[in-house]
C-alpha atoms as a PDB file:
ATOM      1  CA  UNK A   1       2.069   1.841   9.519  1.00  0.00           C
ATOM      2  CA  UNK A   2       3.006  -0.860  11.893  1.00  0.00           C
ATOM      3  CA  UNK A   3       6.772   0.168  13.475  1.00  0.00           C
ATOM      4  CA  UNK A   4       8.712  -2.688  14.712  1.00  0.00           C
ATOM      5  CA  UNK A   5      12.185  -3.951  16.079  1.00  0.00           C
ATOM      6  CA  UNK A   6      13.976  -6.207  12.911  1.00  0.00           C
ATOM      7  CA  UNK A   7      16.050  -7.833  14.924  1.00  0.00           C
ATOM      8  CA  UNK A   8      13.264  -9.637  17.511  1.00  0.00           C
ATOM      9  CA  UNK A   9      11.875 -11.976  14.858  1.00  0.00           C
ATOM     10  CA  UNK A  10      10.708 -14.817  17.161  1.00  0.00           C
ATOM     11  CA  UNK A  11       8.399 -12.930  19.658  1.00  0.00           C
ATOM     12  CA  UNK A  12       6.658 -11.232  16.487  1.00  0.00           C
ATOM     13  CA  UNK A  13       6.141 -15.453  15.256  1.00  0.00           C
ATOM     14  CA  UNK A  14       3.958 -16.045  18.275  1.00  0.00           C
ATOM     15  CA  UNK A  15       1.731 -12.559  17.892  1.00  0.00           C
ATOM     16  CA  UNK A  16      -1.138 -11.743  16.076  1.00  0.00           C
ATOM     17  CA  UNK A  17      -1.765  -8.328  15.567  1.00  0.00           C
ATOM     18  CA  UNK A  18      -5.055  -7.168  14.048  1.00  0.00           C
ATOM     19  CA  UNK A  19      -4.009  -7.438  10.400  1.00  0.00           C
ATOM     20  CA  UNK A  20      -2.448 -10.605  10.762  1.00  0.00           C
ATOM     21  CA  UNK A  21      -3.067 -12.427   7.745  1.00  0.00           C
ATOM     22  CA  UNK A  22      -3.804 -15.804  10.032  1.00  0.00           C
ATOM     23  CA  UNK A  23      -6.312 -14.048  12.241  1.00  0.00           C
ATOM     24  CA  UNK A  24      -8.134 -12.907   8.508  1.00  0.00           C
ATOM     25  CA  UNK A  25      -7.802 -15.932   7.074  1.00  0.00           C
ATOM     26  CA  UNK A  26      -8.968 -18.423   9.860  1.00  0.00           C
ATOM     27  CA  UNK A  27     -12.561 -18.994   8.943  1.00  0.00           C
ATOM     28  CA  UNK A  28     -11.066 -19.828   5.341  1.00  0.00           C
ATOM     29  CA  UNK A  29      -8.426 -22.138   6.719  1.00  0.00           C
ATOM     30  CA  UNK A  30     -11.157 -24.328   8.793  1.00  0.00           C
ATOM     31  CA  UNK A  31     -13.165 -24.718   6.038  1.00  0.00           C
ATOM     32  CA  UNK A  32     -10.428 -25.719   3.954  1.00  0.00           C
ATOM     33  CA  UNK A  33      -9.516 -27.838   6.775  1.00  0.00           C
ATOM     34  CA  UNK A  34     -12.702 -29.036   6.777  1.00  0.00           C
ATOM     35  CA  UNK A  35     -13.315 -29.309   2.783  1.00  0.00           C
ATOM     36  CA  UNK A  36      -9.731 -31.732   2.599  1.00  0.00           C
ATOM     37  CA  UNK A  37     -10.929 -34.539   5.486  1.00  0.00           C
ATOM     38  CA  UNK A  38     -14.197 -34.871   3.698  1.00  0.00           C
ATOM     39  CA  UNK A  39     -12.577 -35.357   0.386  1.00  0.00           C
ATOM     40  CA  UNK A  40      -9.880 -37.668   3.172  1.00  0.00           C
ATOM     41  CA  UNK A  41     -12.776 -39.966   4.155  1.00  0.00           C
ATOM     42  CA  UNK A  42     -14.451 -40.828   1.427  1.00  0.00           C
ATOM     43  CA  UNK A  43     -11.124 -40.841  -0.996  1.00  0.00           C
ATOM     44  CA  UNK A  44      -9.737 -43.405   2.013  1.00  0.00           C
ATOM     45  CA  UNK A  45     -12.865 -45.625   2.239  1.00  0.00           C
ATOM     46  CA  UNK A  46     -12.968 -45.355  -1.480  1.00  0.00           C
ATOM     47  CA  UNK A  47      -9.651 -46.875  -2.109  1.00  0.00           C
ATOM     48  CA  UNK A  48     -10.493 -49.352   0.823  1.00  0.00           C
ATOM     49  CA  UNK A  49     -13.283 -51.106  -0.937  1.00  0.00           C
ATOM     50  CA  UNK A  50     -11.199 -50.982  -4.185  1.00  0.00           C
ATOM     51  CA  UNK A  51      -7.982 -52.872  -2.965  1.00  0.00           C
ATOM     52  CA  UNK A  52     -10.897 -55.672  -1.385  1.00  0.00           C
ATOM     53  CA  UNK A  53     -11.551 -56.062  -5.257  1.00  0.00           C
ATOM     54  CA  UNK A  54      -9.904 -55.206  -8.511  1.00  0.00           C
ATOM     55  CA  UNK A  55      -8.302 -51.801 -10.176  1.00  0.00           C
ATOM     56  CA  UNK A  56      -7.760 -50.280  -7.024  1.00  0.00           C
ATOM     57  CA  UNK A  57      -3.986 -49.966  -7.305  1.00  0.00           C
ATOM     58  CA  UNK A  58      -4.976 -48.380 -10.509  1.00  0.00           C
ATOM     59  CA  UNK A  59      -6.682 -45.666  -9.040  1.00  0.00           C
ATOM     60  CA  UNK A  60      -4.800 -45.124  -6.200  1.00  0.00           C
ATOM     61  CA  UNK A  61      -1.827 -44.818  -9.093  1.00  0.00           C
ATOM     62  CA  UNK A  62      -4.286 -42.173 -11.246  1.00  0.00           C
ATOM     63  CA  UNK A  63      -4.608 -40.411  -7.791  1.00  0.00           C
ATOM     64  CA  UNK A  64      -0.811 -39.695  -6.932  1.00  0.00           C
ATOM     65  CA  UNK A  65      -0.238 -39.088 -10.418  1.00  0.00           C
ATOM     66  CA  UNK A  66      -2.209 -35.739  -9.976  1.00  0.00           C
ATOM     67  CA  UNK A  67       0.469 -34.172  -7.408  1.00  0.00           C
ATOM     68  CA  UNK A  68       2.589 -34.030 -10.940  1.00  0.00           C
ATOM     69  CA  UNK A  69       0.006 -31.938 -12.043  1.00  0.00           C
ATOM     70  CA  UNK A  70       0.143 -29.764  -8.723  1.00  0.00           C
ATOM     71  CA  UNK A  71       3.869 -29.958  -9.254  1.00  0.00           C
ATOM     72  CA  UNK A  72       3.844 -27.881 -12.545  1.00  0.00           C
ATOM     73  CA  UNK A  73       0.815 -25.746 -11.829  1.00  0.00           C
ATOM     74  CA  UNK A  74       2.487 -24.865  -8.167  1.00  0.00           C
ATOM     75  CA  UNK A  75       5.661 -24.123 -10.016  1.00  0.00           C
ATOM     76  CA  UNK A  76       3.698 -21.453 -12.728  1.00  0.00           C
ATOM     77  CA  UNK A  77       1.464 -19.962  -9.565  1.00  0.00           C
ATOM     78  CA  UNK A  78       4.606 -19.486  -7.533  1.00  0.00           C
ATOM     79  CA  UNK A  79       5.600 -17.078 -10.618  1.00  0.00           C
ATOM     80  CA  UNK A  80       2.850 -15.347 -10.690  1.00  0.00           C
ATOM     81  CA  UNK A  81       2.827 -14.854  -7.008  1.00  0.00           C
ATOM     82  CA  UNK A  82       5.772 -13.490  -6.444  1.00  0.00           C
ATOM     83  CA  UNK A  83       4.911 -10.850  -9.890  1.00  0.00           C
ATOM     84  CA  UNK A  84       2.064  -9.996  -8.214  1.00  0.00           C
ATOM     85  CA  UNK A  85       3.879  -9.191  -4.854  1.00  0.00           C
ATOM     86  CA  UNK A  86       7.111  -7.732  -6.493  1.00  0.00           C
ATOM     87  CA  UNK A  87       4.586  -5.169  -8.433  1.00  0.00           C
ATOM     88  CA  UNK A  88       2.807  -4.207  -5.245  1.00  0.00           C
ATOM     89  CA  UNK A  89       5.645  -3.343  -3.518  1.00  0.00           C
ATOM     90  CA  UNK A  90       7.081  -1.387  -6.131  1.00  0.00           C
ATOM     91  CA  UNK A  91       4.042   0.815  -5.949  1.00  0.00           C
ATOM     92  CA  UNK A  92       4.328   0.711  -1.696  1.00  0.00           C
ATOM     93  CA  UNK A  93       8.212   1.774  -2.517  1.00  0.00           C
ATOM     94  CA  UNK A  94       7.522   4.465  -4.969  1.00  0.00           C
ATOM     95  CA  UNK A  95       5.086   6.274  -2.656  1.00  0.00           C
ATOM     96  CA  UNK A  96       7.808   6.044   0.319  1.00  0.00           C
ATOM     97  CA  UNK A  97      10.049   8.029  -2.550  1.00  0.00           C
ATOM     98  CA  UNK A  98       7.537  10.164  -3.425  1.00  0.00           C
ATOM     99  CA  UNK A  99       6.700  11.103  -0.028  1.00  0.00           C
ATOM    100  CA  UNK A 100      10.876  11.286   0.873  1.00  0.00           C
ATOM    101  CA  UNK A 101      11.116  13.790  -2.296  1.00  0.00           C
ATOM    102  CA  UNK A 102       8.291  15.498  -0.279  1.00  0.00           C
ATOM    103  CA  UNK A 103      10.114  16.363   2.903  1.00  0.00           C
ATOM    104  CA  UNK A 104      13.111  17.370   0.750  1.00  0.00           C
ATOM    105  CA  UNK A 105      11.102  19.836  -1.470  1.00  0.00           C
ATOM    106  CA  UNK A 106       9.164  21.510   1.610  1.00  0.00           C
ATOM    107  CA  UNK A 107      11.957  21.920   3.730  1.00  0.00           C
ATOM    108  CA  UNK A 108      14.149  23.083   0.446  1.00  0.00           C
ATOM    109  CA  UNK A 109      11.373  25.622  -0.279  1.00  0.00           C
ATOM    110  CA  UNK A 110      10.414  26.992   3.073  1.00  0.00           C
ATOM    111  CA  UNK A 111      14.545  27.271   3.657  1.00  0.00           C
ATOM    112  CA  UNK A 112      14.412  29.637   0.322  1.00  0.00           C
ATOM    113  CA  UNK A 113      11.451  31.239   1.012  1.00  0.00           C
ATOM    114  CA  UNK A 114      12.734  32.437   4.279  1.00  0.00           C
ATOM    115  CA  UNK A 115      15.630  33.166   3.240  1.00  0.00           C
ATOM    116  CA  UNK A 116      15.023  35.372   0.312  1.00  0.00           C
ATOM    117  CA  UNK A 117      12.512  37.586   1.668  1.00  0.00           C
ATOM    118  CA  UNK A 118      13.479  40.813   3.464  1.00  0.00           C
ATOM    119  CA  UNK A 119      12.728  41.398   6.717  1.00  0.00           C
ATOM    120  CA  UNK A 120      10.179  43.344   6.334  1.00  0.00           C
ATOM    121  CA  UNK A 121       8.233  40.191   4.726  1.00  0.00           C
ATOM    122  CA  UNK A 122       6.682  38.718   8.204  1.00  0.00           C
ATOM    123  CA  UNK A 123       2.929  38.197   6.500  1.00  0.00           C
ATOM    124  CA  UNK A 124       4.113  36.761   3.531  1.00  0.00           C
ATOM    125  CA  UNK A 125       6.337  34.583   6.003  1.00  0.00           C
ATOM    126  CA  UNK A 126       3.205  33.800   8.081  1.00  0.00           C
ATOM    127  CA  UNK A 127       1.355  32.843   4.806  1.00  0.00           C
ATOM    128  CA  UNK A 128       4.259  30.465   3.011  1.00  0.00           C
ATOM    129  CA  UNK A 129       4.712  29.233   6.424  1.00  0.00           C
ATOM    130  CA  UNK A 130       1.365  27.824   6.816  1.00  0.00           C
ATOM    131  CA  UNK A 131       1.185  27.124   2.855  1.00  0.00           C
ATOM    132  CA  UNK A 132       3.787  25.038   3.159  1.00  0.00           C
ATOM    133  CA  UNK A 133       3.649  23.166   6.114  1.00  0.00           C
ATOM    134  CA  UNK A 134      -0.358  22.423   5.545  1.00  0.00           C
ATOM    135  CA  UNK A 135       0.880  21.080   2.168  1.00  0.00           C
ATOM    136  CA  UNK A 136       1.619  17.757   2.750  1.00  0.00           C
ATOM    137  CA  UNK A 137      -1.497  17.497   5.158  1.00  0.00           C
ATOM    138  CA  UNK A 138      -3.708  18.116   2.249  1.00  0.00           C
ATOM    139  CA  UNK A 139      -1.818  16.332   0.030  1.00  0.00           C
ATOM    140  CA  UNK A 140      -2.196  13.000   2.426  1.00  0.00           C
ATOM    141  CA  UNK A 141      -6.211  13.908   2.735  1.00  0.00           C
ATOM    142  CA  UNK A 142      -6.806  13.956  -0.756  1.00  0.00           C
ATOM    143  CA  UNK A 143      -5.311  11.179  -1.649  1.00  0.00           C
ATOM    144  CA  UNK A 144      -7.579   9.529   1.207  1.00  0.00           C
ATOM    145  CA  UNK A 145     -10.634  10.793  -0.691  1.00  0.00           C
ATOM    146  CA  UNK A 146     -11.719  13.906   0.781  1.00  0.00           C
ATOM    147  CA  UNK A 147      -9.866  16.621   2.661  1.00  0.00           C
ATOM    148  CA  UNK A 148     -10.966  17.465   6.361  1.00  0.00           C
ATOM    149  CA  UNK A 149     -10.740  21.603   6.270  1.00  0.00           C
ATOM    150  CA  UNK A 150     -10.403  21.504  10.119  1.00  0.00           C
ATOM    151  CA  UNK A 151      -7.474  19.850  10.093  1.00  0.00           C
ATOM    152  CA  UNK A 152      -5.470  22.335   8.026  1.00  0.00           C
ATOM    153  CA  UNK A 153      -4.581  25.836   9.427  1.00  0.00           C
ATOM    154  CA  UNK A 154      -6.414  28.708   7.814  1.00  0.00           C
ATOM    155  CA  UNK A 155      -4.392  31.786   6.100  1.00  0.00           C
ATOM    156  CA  UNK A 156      -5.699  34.566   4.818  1.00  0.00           C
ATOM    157  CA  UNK A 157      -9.343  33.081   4.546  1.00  0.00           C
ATOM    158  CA  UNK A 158      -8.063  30.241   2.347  1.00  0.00           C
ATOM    159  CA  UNK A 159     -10.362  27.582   3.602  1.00  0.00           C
ATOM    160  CA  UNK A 160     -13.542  29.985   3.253  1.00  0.00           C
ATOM    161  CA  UNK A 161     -12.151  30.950  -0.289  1.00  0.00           C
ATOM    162  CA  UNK A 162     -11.351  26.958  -1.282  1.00  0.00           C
ATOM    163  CA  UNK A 163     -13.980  24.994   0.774  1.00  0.00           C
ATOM    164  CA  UNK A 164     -16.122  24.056  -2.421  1.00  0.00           C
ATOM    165  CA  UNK A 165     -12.831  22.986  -4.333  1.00  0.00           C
ATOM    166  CA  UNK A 166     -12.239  19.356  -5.383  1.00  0.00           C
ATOM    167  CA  UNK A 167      -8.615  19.590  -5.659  1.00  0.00           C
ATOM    168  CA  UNK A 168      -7.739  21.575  -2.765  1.00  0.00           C
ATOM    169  CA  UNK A 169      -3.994  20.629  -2.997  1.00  0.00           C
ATOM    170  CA  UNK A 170      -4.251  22.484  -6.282  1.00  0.00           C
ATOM    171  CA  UNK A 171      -5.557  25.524  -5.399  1.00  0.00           C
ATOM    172  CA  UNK A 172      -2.706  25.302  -2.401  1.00  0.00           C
ATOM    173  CA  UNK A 173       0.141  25.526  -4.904  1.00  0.00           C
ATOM    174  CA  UNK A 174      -1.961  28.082  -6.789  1.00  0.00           C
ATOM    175  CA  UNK A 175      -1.829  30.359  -4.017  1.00  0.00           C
ATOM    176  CA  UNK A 176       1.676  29.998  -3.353  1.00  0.00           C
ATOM    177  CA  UNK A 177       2.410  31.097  -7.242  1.00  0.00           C
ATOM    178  CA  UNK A 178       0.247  33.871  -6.884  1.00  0.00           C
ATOM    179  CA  UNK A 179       1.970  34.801  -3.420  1.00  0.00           C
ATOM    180  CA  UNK A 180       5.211  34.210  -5.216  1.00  0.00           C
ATOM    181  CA  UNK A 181       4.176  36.975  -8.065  1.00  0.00           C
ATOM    182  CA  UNK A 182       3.103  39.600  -6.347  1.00  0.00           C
ATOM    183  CA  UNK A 183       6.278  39.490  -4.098  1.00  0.00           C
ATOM    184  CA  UNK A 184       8.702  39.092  -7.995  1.00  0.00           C
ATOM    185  CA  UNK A 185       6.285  42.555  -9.251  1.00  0.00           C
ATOM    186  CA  UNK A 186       6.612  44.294  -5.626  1.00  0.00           C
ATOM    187  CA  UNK A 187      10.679  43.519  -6.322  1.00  0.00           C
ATOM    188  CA  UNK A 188      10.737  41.538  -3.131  1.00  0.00           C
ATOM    189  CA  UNK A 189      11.734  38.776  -5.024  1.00  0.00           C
ATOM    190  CA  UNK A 190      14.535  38.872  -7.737  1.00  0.00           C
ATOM    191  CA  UNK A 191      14.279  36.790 -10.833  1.00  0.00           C
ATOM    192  CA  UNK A 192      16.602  34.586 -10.101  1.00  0.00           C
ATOM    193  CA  UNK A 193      14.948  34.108  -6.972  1.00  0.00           C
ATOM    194  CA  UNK A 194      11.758  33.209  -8.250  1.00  0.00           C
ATOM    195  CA  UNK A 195      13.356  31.027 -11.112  1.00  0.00           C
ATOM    196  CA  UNK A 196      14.273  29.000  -7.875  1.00  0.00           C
ATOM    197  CA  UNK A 197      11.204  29.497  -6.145  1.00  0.00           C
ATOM    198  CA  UNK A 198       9.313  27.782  -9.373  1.00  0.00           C
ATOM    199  CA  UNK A 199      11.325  24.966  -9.628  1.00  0.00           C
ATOM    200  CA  UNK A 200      10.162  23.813  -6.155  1.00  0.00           C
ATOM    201  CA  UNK A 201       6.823  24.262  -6.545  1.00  0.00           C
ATOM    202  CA  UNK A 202       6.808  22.703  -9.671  1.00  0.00           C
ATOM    203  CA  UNK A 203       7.893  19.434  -7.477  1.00  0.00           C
ATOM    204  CA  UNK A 204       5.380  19.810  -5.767  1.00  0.00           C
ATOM    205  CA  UNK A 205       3.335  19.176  -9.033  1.00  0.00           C
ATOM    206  CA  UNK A 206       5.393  16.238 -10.131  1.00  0.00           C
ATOM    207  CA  UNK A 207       4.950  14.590  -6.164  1.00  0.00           C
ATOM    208  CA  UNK A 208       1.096  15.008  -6.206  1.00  0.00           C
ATOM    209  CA  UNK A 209       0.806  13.492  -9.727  1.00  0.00           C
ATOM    210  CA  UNK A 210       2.979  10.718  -9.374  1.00  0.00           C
ATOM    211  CA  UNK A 211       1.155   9.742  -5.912  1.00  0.00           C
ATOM    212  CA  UNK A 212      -2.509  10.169  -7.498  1.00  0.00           C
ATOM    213  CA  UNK A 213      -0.705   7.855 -10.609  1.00  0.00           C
ATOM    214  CA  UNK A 214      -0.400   4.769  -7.793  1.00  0.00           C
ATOM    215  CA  UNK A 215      -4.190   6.264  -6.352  1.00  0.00           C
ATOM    216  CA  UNK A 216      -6.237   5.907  -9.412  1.00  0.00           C
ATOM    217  CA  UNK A 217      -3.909   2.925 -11.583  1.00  0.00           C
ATOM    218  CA  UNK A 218      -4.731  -0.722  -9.383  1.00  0.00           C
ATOM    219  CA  UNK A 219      -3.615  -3.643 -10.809  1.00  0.00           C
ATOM    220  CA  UNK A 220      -5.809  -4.676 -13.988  1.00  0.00           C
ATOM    221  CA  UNK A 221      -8.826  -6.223 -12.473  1.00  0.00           C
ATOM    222  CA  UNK A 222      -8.348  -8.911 -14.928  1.00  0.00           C
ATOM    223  CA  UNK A 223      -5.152 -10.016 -13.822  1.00  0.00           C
ATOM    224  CA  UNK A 224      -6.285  -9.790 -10.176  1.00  0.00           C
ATOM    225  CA  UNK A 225      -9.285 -12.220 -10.529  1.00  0.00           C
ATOM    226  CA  UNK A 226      -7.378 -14.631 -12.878  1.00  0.00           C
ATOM    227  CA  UNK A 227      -4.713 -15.153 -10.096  1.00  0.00           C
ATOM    228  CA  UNK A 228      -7.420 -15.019  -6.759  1.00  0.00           C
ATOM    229  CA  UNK A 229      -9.152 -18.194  -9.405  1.00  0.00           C
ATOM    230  CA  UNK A 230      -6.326 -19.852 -10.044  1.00  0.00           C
ATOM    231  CA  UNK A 231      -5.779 -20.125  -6.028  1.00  0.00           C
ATOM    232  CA  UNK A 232      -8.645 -21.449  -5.406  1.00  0.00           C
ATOM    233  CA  UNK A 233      -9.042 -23.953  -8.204  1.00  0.00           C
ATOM    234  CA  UNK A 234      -5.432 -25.305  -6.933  1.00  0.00           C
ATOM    235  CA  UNK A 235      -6.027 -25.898  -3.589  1.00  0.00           C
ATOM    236  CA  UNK A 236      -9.429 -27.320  -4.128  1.00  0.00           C
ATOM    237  CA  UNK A 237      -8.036 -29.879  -6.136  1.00  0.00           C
ATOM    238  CA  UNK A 238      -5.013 -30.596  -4.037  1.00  0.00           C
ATOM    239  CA  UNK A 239      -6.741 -32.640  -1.257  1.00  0.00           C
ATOM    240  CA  UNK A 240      -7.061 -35.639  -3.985  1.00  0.00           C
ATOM    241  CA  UNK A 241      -3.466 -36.302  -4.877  1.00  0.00           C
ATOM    242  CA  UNK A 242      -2.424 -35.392  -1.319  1.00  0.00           C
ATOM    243  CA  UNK A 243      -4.594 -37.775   0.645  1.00  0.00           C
ATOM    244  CA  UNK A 244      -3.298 -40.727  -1.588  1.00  0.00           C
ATOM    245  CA  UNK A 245      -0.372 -39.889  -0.361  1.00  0.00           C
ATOM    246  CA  UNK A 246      -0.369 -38.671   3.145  1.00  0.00           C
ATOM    247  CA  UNK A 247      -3.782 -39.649   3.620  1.00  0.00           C
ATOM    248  CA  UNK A 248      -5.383 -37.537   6.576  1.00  0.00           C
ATOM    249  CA  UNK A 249      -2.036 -35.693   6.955  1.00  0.00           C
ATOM    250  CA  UNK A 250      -3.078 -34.007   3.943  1.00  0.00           C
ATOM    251  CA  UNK A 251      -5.287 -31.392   6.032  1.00  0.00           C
ATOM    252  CA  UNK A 252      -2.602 -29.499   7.321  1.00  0.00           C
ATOM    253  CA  UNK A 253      -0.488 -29.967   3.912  1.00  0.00           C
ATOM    254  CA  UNK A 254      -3.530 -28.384   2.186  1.00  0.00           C
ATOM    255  CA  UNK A 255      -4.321 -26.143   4.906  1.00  0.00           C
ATOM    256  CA  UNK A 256      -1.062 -24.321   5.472  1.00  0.00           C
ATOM    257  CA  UNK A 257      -0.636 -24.083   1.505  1.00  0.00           C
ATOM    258  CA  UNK A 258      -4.309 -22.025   1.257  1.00  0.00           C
ATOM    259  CA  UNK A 259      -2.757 -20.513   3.785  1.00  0.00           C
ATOM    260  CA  UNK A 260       0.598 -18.979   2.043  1.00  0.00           C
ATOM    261  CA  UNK A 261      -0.442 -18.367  -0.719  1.00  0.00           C
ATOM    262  CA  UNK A 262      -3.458 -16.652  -0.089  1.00  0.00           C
ATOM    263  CA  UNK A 263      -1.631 -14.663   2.468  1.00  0.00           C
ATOM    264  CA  UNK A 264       0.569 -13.483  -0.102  1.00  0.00           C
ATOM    265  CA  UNK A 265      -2.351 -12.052  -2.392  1.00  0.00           C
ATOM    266  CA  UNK A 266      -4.019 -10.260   0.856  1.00  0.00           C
ATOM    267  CA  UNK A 267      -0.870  -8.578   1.271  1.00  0.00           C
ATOM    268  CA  UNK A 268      -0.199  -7.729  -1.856  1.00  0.00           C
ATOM    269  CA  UNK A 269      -3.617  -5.995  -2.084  1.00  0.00           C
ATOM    270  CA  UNK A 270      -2.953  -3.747   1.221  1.00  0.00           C
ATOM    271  CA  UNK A 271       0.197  -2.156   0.337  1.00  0.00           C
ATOM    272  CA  UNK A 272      -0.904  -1.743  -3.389  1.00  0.00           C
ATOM    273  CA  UNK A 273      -2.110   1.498  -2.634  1.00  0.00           C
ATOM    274  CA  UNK A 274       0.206   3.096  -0.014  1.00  0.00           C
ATOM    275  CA  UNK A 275      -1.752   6.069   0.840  1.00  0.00           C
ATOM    276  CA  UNK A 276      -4.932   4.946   3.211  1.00  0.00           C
ATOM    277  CA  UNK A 277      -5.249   3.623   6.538  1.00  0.00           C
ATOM    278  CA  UNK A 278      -4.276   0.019   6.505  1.00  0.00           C
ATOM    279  CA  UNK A 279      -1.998  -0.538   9.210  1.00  0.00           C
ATOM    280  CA  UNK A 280       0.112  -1.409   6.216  1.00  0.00           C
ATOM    281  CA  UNK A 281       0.194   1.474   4.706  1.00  0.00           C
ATOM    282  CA  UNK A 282       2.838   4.657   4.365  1.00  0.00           C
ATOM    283  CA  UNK A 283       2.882   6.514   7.322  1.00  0.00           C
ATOM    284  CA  UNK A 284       1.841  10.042   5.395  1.00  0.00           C
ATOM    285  CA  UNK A 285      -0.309  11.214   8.819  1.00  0.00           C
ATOM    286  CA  UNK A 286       3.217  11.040  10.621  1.00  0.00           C
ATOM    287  CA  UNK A 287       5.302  12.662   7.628  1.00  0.00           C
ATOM    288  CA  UNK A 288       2.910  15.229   7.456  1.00  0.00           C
ATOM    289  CA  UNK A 289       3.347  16.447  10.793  1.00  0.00           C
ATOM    290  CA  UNK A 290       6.993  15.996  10.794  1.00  0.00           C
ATOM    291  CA  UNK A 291       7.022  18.325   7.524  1.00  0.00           C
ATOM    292  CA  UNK A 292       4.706  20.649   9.197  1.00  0.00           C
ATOM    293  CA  UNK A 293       7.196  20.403  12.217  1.00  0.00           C
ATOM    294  CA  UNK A 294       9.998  21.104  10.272  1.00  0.00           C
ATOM    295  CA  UNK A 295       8.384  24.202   7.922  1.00  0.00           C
ATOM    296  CA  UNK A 296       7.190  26.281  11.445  1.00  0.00           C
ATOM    297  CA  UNK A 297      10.739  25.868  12.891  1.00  0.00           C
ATOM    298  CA  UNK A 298      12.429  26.956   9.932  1.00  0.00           C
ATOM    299  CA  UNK A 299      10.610  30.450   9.501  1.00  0.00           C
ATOM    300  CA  UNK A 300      10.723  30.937  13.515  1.00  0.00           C
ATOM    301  CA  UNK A 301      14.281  30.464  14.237  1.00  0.00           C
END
């Protein structure tokens, strides 16, 4: 995720950074560029010969007439545009929650954990200690596609044990309830104690459902390609009214409007799903470590 100072808005005008939606778009833009003083010239020349005879107020009358047309349509797409945006960004927002819920839950846990066990307890410490904190870590992986084993500390041969696993997050959590029941039958865990203990994990459930929700539900494709059409067929067709017009001024017009609203669609596709590597995207490798960060320092002290 890209970090940045709010409040020095001008110097971040004049850069382009990587995933700048100009520097992605800029092929696009000169052929649109290019596409509007074609349709310039011979619209222009066109009209030329037809005011040297007769009708050609006519057409040039039919020809601003369509920027009514553009006037309605842009009115509907702007609607849609700004759905399509809103609904991203409630899935980029919901992940941030998730993820929030996340560091509340580990810490909350590993705080319990610690705290209930008697002193005697320094393996099972060790093992919720690593459980925990290797957690999110997993979690973030997975989500990614495909978990890297070697970056997730190993406890009591759990990678050798789990290393053929699809859902390794699962069999994470599965551990930690069997941990969590041998400790309740050994009676180093009260009942209440593991009533509480549960109701963490279980989070920890809800958390890695809710993110794989946003993972696996993208925006109907239907809806997607309707909208990325109805882009295109706009600006394609603005260059005609335009030019009439504005006449060769209508380049940048058309130009800068490909390159809005487009920009708004490419954006709305990166932080759709919150949980990969666009620069874009929630900053789950930092959390993790934070978490893990957190979880060692709170069995150690």
């Amino acid at each position: 995720m890209i970090e940045y100072d709010n409040k020095v808005w001008f110097r971040h005008i004049l850069q382009f950074h990587k995933t700048d939606t100009f520097r992605i778009l800029l092929w696009e833009m000169v052929i649109v560029a290019v596409y509007t003083a074609v349709v310039a010239a011979i619209e222009i020349h066109f009209l030329r010969e037809l005011r040297m005879g007769s009708g050609g107020e006519a057409v040039e009358k039919a020809l601003k007439d369509t920027t009514i047309m553009h006037s309605i349509l842009g009115f509907v797409l702007s609607l849609l545009v700004v759905f399509r945006t809103n609904t991203a960004y409630d899935r980029w927002w919901e992940g941030r929650k998730l993820w929030g819920a996340l560091v509340n839950n580990t810490r909350n846990l590993a705080v319990k954990i610690n705290t209930f066990l008697p002193s005697g307890c320094s393996a099972e410490r060790h093992f919720f200690k690593i459980m925990i904190g290797e957690f999110p870590t997993a979690l973030k992986e997975h989500l990614r596609g495909g978990i890297k084993l070697d970056e997730i500390a190993d406890v009591e041969g759990f990678k050798e044990r789990f290393a053929q696993c699809e859902h390794i997050p699962n069999q994470m959590i599965q551990s930690m309830y069997r941990k969590t029941k041998s400790l309740y039958e050994s009676n180093q865990l009260t009942g209440d104690e593991l009533i509480v203990v549960d109701k963490e994990l279980k989070s920890f459930f809800d958390i890695m459902g809710a993110c794989e929700r946003i993972k696996n539900t993208p925006i109907p494709f239907s809806y997607s390609i309707f909208l990325k059409k109805f882009i295109f067929f706009y600006v394609i067709t603005l260059p005609i009214g335009f030019v009439a017009y504005f006449e060769f001024w209508a380049i940048p017009i058309s130009v800068f409007v490909f390159y809005v609203l487009v920009s708004l669609e490419i954006i709305a596709e990166e932080i759709e799903m919150p949980f990969g590597l666009d620069a874009n995207d929630l900053p789950t490798q930092k959390l993790s470590a934070m978490i893990r960060r957190n979880v060692h320092e709170i069995f150690d002290v």
